[in-house]
Protein backbone atom coordinates (compact mmCIF):
# COMPACT_ATOMS: atom_id res chain seq x y z
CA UNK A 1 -5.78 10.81 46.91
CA UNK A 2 -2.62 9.94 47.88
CA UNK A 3 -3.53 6.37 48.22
CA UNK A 4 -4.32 6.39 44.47
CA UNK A 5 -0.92 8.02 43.30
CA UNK A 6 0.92 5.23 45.54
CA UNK A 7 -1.26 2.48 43.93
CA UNK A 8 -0.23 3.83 40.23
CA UNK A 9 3.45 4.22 41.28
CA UNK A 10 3.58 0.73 42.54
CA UNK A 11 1.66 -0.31 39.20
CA UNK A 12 4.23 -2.06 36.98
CA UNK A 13 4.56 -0.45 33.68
CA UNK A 14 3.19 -1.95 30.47
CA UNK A 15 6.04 -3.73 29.23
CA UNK A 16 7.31 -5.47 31.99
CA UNK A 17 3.56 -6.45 32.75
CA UNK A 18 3.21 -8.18 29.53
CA UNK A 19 6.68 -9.57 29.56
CA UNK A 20 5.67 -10.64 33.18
CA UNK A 21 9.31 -9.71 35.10
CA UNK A 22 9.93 -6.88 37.71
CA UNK A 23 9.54 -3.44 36.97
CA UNK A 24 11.74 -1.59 38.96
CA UNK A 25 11.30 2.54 38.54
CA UNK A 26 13.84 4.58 37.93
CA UNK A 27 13.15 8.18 38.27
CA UNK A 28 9.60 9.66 37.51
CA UNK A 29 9.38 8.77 34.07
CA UNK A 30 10.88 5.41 33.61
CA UNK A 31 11.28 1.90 35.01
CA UNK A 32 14.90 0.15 34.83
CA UNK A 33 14.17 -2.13 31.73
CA UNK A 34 12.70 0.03 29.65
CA UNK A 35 15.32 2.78 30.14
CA UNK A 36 17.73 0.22 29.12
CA UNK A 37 15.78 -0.79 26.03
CA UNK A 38 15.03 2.66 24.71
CA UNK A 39 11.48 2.03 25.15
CA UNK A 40 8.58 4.64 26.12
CA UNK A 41 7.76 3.21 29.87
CA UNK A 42 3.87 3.97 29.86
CA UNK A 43 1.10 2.84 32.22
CA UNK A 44 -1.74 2.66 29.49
CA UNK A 45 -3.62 -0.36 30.71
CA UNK A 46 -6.26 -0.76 32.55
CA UNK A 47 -6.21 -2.47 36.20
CA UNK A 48 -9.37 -5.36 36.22
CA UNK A 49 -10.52 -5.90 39.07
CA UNK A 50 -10.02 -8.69 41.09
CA UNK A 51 -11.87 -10.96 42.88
CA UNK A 52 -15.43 -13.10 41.89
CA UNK A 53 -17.34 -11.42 39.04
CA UNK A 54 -21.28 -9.75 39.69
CA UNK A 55 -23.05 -11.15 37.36
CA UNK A 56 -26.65 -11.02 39.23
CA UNK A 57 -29.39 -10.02 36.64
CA UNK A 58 -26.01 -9.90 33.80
CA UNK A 59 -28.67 -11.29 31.23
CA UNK A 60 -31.04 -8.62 31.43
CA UNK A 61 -28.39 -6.07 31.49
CA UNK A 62 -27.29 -7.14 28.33
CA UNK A 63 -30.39 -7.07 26.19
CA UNK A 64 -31.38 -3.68 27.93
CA UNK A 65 -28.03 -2.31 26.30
CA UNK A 66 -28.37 -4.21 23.27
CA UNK A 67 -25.41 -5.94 23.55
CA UNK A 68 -23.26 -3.36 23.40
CA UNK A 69 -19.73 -3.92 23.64
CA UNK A 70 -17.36 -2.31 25.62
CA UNK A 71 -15.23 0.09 24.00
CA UNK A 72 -11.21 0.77 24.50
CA UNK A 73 -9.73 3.93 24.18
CA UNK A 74 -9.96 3.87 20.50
CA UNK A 75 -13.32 3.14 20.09
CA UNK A 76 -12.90 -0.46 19.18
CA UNK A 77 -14.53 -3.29 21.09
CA UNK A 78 -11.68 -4.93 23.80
CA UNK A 79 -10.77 -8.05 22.91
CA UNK A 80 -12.68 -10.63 24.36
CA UNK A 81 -10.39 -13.53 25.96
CA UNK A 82 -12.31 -16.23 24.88
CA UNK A 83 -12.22 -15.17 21.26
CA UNK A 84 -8.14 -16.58 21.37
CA UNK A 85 -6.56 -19.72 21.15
CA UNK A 86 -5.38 -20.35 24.94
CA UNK A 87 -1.51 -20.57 24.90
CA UNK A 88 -1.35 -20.24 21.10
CA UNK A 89 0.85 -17.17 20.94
CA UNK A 90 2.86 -16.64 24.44
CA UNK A 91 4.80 -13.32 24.95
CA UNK A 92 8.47 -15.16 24.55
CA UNK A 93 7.00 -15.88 20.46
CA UNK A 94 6.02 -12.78 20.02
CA UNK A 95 8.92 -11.00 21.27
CA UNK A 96 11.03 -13.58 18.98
CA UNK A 97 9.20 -12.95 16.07
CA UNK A 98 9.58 -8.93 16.65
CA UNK A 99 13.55 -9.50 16.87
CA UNK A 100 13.54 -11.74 13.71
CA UNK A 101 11.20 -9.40 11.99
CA UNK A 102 13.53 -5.96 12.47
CA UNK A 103 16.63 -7.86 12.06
CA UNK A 104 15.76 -9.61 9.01
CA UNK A 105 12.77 -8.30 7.49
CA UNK A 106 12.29 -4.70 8.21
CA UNK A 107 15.68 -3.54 6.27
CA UNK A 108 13.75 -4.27 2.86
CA UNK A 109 10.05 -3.80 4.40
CA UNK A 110 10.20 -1.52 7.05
CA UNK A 111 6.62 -1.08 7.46
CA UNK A 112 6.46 -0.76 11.34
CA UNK A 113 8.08 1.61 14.14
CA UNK A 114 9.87 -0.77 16.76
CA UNK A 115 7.90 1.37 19.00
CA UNK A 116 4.74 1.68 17.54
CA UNK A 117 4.79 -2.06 17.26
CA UNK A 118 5.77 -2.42 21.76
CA UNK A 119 2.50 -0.45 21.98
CA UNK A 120 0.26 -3.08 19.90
CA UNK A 121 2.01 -6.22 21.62
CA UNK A 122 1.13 -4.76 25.40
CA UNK A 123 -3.02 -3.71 23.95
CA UNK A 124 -2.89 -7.17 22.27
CA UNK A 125 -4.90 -8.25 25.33
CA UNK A 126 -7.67 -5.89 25.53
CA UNK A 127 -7.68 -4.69 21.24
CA UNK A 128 -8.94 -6.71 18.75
CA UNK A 129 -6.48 -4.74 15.99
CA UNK A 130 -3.36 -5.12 18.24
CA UNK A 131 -3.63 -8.27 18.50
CA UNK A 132 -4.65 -8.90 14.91
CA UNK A 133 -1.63 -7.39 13.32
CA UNK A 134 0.97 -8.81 15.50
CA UNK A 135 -0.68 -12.14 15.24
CA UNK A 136 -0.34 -12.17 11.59
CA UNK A 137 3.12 -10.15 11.92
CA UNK A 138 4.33 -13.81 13.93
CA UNK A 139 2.20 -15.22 11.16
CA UNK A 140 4.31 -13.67 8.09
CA UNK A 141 7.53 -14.03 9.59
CA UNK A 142 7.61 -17.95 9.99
CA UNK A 143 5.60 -18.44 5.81
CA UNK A 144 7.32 -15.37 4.10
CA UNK A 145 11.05 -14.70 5.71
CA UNK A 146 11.38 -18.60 6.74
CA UNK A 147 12.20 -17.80 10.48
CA UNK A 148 12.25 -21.44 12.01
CA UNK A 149 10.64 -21.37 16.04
CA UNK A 150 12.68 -22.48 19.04
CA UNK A 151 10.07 -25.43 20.53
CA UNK A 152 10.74 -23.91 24.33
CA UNK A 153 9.09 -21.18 23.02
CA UNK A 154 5.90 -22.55 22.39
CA UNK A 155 2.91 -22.97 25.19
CA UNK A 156 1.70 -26.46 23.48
CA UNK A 157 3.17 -29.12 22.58
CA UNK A 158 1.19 -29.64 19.47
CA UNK A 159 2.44 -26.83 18.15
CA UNK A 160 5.76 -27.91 18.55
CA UNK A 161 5.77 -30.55 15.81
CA UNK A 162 4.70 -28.65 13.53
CA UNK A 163 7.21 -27.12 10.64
CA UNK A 164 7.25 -23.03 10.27
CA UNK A 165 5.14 -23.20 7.80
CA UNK A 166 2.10 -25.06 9.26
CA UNK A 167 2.39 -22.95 12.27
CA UNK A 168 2.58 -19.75 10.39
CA UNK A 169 -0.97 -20.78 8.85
CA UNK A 170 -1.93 -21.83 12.40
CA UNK A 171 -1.17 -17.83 13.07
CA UNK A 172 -2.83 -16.79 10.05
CA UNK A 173 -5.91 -18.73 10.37
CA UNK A 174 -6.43 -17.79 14.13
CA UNK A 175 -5.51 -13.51 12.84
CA UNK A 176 -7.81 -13.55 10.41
CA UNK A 177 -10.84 -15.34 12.41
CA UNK A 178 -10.29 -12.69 15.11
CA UNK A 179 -10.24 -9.55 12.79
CA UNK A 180 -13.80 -10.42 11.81
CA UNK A 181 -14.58 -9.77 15.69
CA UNK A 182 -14.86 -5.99 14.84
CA UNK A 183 -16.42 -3.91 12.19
CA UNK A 184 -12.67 -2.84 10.49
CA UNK A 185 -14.32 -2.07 7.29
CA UNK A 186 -16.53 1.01 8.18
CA UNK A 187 -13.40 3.50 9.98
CA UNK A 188 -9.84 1.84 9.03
CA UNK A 189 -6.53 2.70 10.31
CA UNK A 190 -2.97 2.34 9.12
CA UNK A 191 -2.90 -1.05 10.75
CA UNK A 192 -5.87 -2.31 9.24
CA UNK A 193 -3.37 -1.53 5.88
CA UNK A 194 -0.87 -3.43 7.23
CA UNK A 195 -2.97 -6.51 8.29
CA UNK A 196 -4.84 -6.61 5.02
CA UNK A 197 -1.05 -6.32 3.31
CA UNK A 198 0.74 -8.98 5.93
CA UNK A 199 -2.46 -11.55 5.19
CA UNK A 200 -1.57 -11.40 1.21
CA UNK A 201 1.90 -11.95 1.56
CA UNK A 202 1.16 -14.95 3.78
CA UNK A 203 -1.64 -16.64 1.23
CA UNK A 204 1.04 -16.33 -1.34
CA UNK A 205 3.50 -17.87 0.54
CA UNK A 206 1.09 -20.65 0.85
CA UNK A 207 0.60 -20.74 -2.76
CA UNK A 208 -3.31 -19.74 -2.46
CA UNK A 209 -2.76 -16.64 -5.06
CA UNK A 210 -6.39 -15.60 -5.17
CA UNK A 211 -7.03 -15.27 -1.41
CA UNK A 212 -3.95 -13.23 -1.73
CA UNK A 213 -4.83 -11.17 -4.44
CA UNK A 214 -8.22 -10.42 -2.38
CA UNK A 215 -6.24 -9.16 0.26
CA UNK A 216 -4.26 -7.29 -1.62
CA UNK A 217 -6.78 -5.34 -3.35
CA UNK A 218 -8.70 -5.27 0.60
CA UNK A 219 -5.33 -3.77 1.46
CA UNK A 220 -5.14 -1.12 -1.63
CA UNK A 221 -8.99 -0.14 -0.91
CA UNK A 222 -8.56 0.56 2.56
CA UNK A 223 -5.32 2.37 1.79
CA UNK A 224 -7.53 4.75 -1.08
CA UNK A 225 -10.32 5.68 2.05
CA UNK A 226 -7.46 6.72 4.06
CA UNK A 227 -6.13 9.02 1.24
CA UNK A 228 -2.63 7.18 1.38
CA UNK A 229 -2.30 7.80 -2.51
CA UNK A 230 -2.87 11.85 -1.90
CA UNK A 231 0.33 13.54 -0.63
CA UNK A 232 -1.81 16.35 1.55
CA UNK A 233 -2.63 13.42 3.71
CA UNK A 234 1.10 13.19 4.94
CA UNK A 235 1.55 17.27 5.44
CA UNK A 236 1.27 16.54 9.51
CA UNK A 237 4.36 15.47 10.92
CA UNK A 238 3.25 12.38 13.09
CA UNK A 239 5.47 9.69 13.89
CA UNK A 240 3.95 7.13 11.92
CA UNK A 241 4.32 9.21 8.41
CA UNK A 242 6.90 7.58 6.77
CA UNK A 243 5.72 4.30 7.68
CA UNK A 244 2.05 4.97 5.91
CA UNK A 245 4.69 5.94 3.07
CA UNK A 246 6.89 2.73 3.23
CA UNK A 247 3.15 0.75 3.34
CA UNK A 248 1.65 2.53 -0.16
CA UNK A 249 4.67 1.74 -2.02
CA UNK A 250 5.13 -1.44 -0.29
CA UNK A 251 1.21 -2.34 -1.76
CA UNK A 252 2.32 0.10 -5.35
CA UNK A 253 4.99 -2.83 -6.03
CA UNK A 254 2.97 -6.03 -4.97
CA UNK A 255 0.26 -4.87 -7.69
CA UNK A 256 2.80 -4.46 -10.04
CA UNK A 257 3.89 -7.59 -9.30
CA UNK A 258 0.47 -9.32 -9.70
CA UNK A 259 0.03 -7.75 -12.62
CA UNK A 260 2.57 -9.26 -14.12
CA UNK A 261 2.44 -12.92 -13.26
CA UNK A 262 -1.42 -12.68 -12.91
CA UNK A 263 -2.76 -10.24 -15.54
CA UNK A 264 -4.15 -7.94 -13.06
CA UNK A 265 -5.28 -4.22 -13.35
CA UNK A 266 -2.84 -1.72 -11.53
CA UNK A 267 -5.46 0.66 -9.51
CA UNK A 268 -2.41 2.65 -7.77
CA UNK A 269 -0.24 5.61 -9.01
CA UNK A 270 3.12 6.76 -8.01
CA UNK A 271 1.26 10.18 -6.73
CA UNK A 272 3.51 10.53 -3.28
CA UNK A 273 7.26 11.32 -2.31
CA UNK A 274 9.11 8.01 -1.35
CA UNK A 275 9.75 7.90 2.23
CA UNK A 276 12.95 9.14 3.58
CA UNK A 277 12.79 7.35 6.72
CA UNK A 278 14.58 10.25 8.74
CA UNK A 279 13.40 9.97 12.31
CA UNK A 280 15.91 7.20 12.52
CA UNK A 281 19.38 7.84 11.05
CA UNK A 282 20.19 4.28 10.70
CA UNK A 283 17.77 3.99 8.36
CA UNK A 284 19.28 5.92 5.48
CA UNK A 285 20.45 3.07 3.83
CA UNK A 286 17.17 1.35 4.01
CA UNK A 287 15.74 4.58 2.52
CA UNK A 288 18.03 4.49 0.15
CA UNK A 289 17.76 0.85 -0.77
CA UNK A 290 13.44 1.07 -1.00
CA UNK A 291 13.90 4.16 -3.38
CA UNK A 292 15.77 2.20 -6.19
CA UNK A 293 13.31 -0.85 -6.33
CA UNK A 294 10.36 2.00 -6.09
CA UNK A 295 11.89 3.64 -9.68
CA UNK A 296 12.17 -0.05 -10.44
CA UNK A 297 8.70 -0.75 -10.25
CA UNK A 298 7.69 2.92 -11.57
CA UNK A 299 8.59 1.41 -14.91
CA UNK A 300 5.61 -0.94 -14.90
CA UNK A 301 3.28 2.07 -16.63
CA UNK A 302 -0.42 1.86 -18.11
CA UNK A 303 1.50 1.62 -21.21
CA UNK A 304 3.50 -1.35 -19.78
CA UNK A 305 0.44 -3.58 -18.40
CA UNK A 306 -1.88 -2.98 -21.32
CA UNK A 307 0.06 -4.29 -23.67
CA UNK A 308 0.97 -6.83 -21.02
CA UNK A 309 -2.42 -7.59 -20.96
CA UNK A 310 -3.28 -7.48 -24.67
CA UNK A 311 -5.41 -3.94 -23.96
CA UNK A 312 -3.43 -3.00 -27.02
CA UNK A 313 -1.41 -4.97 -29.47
CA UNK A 314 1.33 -3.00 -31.03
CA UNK A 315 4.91 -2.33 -29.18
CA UNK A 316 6.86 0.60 -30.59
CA UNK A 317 10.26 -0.74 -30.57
CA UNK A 318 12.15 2.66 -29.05
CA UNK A 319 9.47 2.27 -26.04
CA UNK A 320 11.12 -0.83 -25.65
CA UNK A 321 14.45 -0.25 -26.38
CA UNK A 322 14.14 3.06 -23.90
CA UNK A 323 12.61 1.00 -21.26
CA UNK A 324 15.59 -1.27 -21.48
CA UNK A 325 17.93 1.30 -20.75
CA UNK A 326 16.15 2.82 -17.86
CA UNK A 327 16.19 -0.35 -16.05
CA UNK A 328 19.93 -1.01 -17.21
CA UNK A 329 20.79 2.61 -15.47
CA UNK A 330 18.18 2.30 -12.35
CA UNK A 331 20.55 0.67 -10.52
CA UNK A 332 24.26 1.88 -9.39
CA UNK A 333 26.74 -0.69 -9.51
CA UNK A 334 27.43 0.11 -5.94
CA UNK A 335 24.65 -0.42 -3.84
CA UNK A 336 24.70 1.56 -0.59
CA UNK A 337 21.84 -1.02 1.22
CA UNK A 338 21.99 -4.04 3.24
CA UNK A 339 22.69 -7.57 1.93
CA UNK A 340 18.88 -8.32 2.07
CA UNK A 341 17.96 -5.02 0.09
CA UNK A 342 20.94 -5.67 -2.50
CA UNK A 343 19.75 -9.55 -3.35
CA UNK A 344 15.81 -7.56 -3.79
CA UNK A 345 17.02 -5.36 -6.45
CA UNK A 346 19.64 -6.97 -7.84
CA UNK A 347 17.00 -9.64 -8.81
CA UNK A 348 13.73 -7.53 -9.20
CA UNK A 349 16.21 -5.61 -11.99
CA UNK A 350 17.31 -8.49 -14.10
CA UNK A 351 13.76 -9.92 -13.16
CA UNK A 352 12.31 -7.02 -15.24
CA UNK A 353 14.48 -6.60 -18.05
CA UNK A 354 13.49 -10.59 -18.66
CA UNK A 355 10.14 -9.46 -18.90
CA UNK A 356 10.65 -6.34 -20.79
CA UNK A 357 12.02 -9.03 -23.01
CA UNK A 358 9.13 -11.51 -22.49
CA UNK A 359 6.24 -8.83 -23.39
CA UNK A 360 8.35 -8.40 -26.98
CA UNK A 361 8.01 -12.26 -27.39
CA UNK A 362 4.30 -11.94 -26.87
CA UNK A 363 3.79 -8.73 -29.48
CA UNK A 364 6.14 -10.57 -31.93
CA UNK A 365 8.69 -7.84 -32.10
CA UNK A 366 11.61 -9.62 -31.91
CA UNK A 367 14.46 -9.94 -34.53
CA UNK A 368 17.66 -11.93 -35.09
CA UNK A 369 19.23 -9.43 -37.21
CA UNK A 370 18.21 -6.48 -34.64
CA UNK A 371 21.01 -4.01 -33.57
CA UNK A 372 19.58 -3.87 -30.19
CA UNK A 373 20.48 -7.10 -28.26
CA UNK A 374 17.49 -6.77 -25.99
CA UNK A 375 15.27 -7.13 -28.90
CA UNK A 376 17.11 -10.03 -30.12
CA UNK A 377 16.63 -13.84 -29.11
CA UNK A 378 19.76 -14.00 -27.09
CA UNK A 379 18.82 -11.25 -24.61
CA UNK A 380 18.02 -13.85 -21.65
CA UNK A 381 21.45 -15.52 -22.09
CA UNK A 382 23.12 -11.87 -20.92
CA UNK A 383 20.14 -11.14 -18.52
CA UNK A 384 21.16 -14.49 -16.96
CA UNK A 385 24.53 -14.76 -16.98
CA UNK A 386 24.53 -10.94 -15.06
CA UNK A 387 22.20 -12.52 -12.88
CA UNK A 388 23.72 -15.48 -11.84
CA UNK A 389 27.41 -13.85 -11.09
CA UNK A 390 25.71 -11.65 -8.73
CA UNK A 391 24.55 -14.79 -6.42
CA UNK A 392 27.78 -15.37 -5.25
CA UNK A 393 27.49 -12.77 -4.18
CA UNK A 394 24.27 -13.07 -1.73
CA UNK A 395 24.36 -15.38 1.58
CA UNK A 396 21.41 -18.19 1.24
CA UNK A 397 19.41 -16.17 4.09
CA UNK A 398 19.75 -13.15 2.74
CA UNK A 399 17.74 -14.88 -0.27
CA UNK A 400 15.58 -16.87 1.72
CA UNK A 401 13.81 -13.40 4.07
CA UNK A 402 12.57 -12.88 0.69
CA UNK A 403 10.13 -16.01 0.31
CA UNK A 404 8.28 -17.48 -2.75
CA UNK A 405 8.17 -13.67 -4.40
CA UNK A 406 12.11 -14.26 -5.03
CA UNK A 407 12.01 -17.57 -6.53
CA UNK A 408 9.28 -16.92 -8.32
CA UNK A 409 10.95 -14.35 -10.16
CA UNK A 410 14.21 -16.56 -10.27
CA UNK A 411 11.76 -19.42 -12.45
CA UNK A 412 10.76 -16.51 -14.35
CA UNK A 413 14.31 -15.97 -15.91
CA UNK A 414 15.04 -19.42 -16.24
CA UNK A 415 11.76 -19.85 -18.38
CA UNK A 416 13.30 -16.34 -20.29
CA UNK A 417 16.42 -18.49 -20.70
CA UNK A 418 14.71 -21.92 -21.64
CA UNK A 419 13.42 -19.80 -24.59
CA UNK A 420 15.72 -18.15 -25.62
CA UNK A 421 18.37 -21.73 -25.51
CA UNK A 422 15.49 -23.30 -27.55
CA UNK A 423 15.45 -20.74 -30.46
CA UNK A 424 19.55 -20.26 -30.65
CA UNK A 425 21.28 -23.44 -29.49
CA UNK A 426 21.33 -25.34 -33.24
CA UNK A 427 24.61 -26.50 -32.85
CA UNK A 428 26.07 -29.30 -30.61
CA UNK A 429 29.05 -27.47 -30.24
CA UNK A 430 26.78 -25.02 -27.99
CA UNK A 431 26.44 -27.90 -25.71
CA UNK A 432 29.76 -28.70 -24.83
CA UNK A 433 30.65 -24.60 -23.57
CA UNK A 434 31.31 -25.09 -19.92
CA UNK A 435 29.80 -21.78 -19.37
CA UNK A 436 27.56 -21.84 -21.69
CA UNK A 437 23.75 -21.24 -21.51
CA UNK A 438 23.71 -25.39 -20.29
CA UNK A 439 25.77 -24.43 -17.84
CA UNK A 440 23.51 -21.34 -16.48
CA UNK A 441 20.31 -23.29 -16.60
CA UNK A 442 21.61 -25.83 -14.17
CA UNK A 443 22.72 -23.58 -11.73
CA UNK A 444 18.91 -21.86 -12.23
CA UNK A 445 18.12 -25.38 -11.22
CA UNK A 446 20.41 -25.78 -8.39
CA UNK A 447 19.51 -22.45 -6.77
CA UNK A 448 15.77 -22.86 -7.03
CA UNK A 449 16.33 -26.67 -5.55
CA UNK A 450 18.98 -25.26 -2.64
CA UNK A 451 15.71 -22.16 -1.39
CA UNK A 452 13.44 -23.46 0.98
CA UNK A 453 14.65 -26.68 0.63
CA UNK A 454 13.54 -27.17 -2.88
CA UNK A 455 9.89 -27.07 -1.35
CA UNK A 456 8.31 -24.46 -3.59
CA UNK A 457 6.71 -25.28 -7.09
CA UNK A 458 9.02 -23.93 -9.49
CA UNK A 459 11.61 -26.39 -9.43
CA UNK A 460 9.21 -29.46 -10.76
CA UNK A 461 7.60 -26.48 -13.03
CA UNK A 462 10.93 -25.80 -14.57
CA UNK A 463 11.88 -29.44 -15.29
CA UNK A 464 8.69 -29.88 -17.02
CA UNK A 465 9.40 -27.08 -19.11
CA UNK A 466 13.19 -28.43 -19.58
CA UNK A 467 12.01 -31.23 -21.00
CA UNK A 468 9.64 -29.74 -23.29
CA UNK A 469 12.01 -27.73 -25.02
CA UNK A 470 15.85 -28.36 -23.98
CA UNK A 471 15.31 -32.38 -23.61
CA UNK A 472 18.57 -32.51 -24.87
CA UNK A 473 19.79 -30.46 -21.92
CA UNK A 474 18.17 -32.32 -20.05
CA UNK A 475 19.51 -35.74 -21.05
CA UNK A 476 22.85 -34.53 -20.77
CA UNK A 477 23.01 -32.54 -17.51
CA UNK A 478 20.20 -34.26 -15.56
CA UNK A 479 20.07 -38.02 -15.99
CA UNK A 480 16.60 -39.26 -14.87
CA UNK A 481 15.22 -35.68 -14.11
CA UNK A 482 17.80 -35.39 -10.88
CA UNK A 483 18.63 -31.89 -10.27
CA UNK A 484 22.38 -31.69 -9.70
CA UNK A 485 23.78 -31.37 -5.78
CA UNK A 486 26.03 -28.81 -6.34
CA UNK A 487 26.51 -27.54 -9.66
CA UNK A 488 27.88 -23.99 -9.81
CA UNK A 489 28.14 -24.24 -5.91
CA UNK A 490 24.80 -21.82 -6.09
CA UNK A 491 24.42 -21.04 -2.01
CA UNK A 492 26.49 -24.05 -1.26
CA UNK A 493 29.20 -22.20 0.86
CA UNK A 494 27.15 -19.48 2.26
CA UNK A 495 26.98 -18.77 5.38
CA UNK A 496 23.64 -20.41 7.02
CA UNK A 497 23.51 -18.60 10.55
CA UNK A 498 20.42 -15.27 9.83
CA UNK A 499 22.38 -12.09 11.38
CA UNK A 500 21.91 -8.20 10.62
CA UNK A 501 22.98 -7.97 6.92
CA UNK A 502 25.48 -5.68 6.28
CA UNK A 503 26.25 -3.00 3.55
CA UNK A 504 26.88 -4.77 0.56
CA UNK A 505 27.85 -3.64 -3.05
């Protein structure tokens, strides 16, 4: 007996054990390190046992049990070692990618407890699901939020040449091949949410929109079984609460999304309380930050997406005009967020009064003589010019954690504002306005061309459409379709370095 409390004492903890350094105890319930970190110091795994393996008669004993796997503590099969990629994701990536993600990513998505997501990284070698959703955690870091990899912390040197992009798919690929080692489908969990979510937002990244959109609605279905969209499912207290919160709104405003720049149906409902994020008092302003883009995206309605979708085809102008001003008055002009959060909604805002604007182009209810400038032909010139004072505002990385989503809906206002220049902008005179609607389309143009490097689609999508309907612009601005360097000085002088944004106004 006392053998086997000396060989458990001795034991180092789970942490240390994964991060492979000392574990030195301290006390009865905590080693040195993780006492220091502010991490739970637990001795969950499981010792293997050493030495050459019995596998006399191993055949037979297998077909005599079926097959059956061996279960972990959840009931899920362990993860089998050969099922990974040998050196693919090390524990120095991983532990990167975690610091990047609740640095950068978690003030506007903060779908995951830093502690909740310790346990999964040190059962990521014996559970299929750990090691799943950290996997494609790495994965959505490096295609979504643009988080470039130090080479010495890479295992392989193949990987290693590869940009953050191809390695992120690397990640996802490798993710979502393992996931299908275990039957997820018939019992899910919370992280089987979260996977489901963090595997649409990297196929979008990647530009493959229907293997995202599967996902998504994989993501939303799993989320229904587990009674996320019922508010008697969050009466117990548990730690994880507000997260399963933060992840049904977090999948609420991605099909809202969708179902704008796809046409898709909107199965989910605003039928829970937001999250208030509590348990960690740092958080408020995150809290605070998620609730305005939530009553953002609470204004995409049935009635909203059917007409959207042609369901039904006849706008009642004070609808309109009423929708206008809630989105006008959803946001303060002092935003009591971080810098990431503030550059969300400021955007997502103007990004939905353009197409407020938009669905009155498609019903036909716009007038030139109207008394309400957002039903008038000039209401993307305002929209834009609001916009576009704002992003001095914003640092370039501060932008860029937001991925494709942002400059997607950045193209979207500048196609809202290549419309409305084409139907008002008679006169030459209009042309010669230094900040005139010329002006604020090539600094749409610069800013799309200075994200990601200019990499994404938009930017050659938006020229196209330049020079379908402005060619004049473009003659004059842009001779021989080049985008201008520095026009506006969108992002130019912003500060490049990703640190812990601030609170920003």
């Amino acid at each position: 007996m006392a053998s086997a409390i000396t060989s458990s004492a001795n034991r180092a903890c789970d942490i240390c054990r994964r991060r492979k350094v000392k574990c030195t105890p301290e006390g009865t319930n905590s080693c040195q390190k993780c006492s220091l970190a502010g991490l739970a110091c637990t001795n969950n795994a499981i010792p293997q046992k050493k030495g050459p393996k019995f596998r006399k008669n191993q055949g037979n004993a297998q077909l005599a049990s079926g097959f059956q796997q061996e279960l972990g503590r959840d009931g899920r099969p362990l993860y089998s070692q050969n099922v990974r990629r040998p050196g693919l994701v090390p524990p120095a990536l991983v532990d990167s990618c975690m610091e990047f993600f609740f640095i950068n990513v978690y003030p506007s998505q903060p779908v995951l407890h830093r502690q909740t997501a310790q346990e999964a990284i040190v059962n990521m070698d014996r559970s299929i699901e750990a090691y799943s959703v950290i996997v494609a955690l790495c994965s959505y870091v490096m295609i979504q939020a643009n988080m470039k990899v130090q080479p010495s912390l890479l295992e392989r040197h193949e990987m290693a040449q590869m940009s953050n992009i191809q390695f992120g798919h690397v990640l996802l690929e490798e993710s979502v091949r393992v996931r299908r080692g275990y039957d997820y489908r018939e019992n899910p969990t919370a992280f089987t949410v979260l996977t489901s979510w963090l595997y649409c937002g990297c196929y979008f990244g990647l530009t493959k929109d229907n293997t995202a959109w599967t996902y998504l609605r994989e993501a939303i279905t799993h989320a229904q079984l587990l009674g996320m969209h019922d508010e008697e499912s969050y009466k117990h207290d548990l730690p994880d609460t507000s997260r399963k919160r933060v992840l049904y709104w977090q999948l609420f405003m991605a099909e809202r999304t969708f179902a704008i720049h796809r046409r898709r149906p909107i199965p989910l409902y605003p039928t829970i309380h937001p999250p208030s994020l509590g348990e960690v008092p740092s958080d408020r302003p995150v809290a605070i930050g998620l609730e305005l883009m939530i009553n953002l995206y609470k204004t995409i309605d049935n009635t909203f997406v059917n007409l959207w979708n042609r369901v039904h085809n006849h706008v009642n102008p004070q609808w309109i005009a009423q929708l206008q001003t809630q989105l006008s008055e959803a946001v303060p002009a002092y935003l009591e967020c971080t810098e990431a959060q503030a550059v969300e909604i400021r955007v997502t805002q103007q990004w939905l009064r353009a197409m407020a604007w938009q669905l009155c182009v498609n019903q036909g209810a716009l007038s030139s003589v109207s008394q309400d400038t957002s039903m008038t032909f000039k209401f993307p010139i305002q929209i834009s010019r609001d916009l576009l004072t704002m992003t001095h505002q914003f640092s370039q990385p501060a932008m860029e954690v937001h991925g494709v989503g942002l400059t997607e809906k950045l193209f979207d206002i500048a196609c809202c504002l290549t419309d409305a220049v084409a139907c008002t902008a008679s006169s030459p005179d209009a042309l010669a306005l230094p900040l005139g609607p010329r002006h604020d389309i090539f600094r749409f143009l610069t800013l799309i061309r200075v994200l990601r490097d200019g990499q994404s689609r938009y930017l050659p999508l938006l020229l196209v459409k330049l020079q379908g309907q402005c060619p004049i612009y473009l003659f004059l601005g842009l001779r021989g379709g080049t985008v201008p360097s520095n026009d506006g000085n969108e992002c130019s002088a912003l500060p490049s370095a990703m640190t812990p944004s601030p609170t920003i106004g």
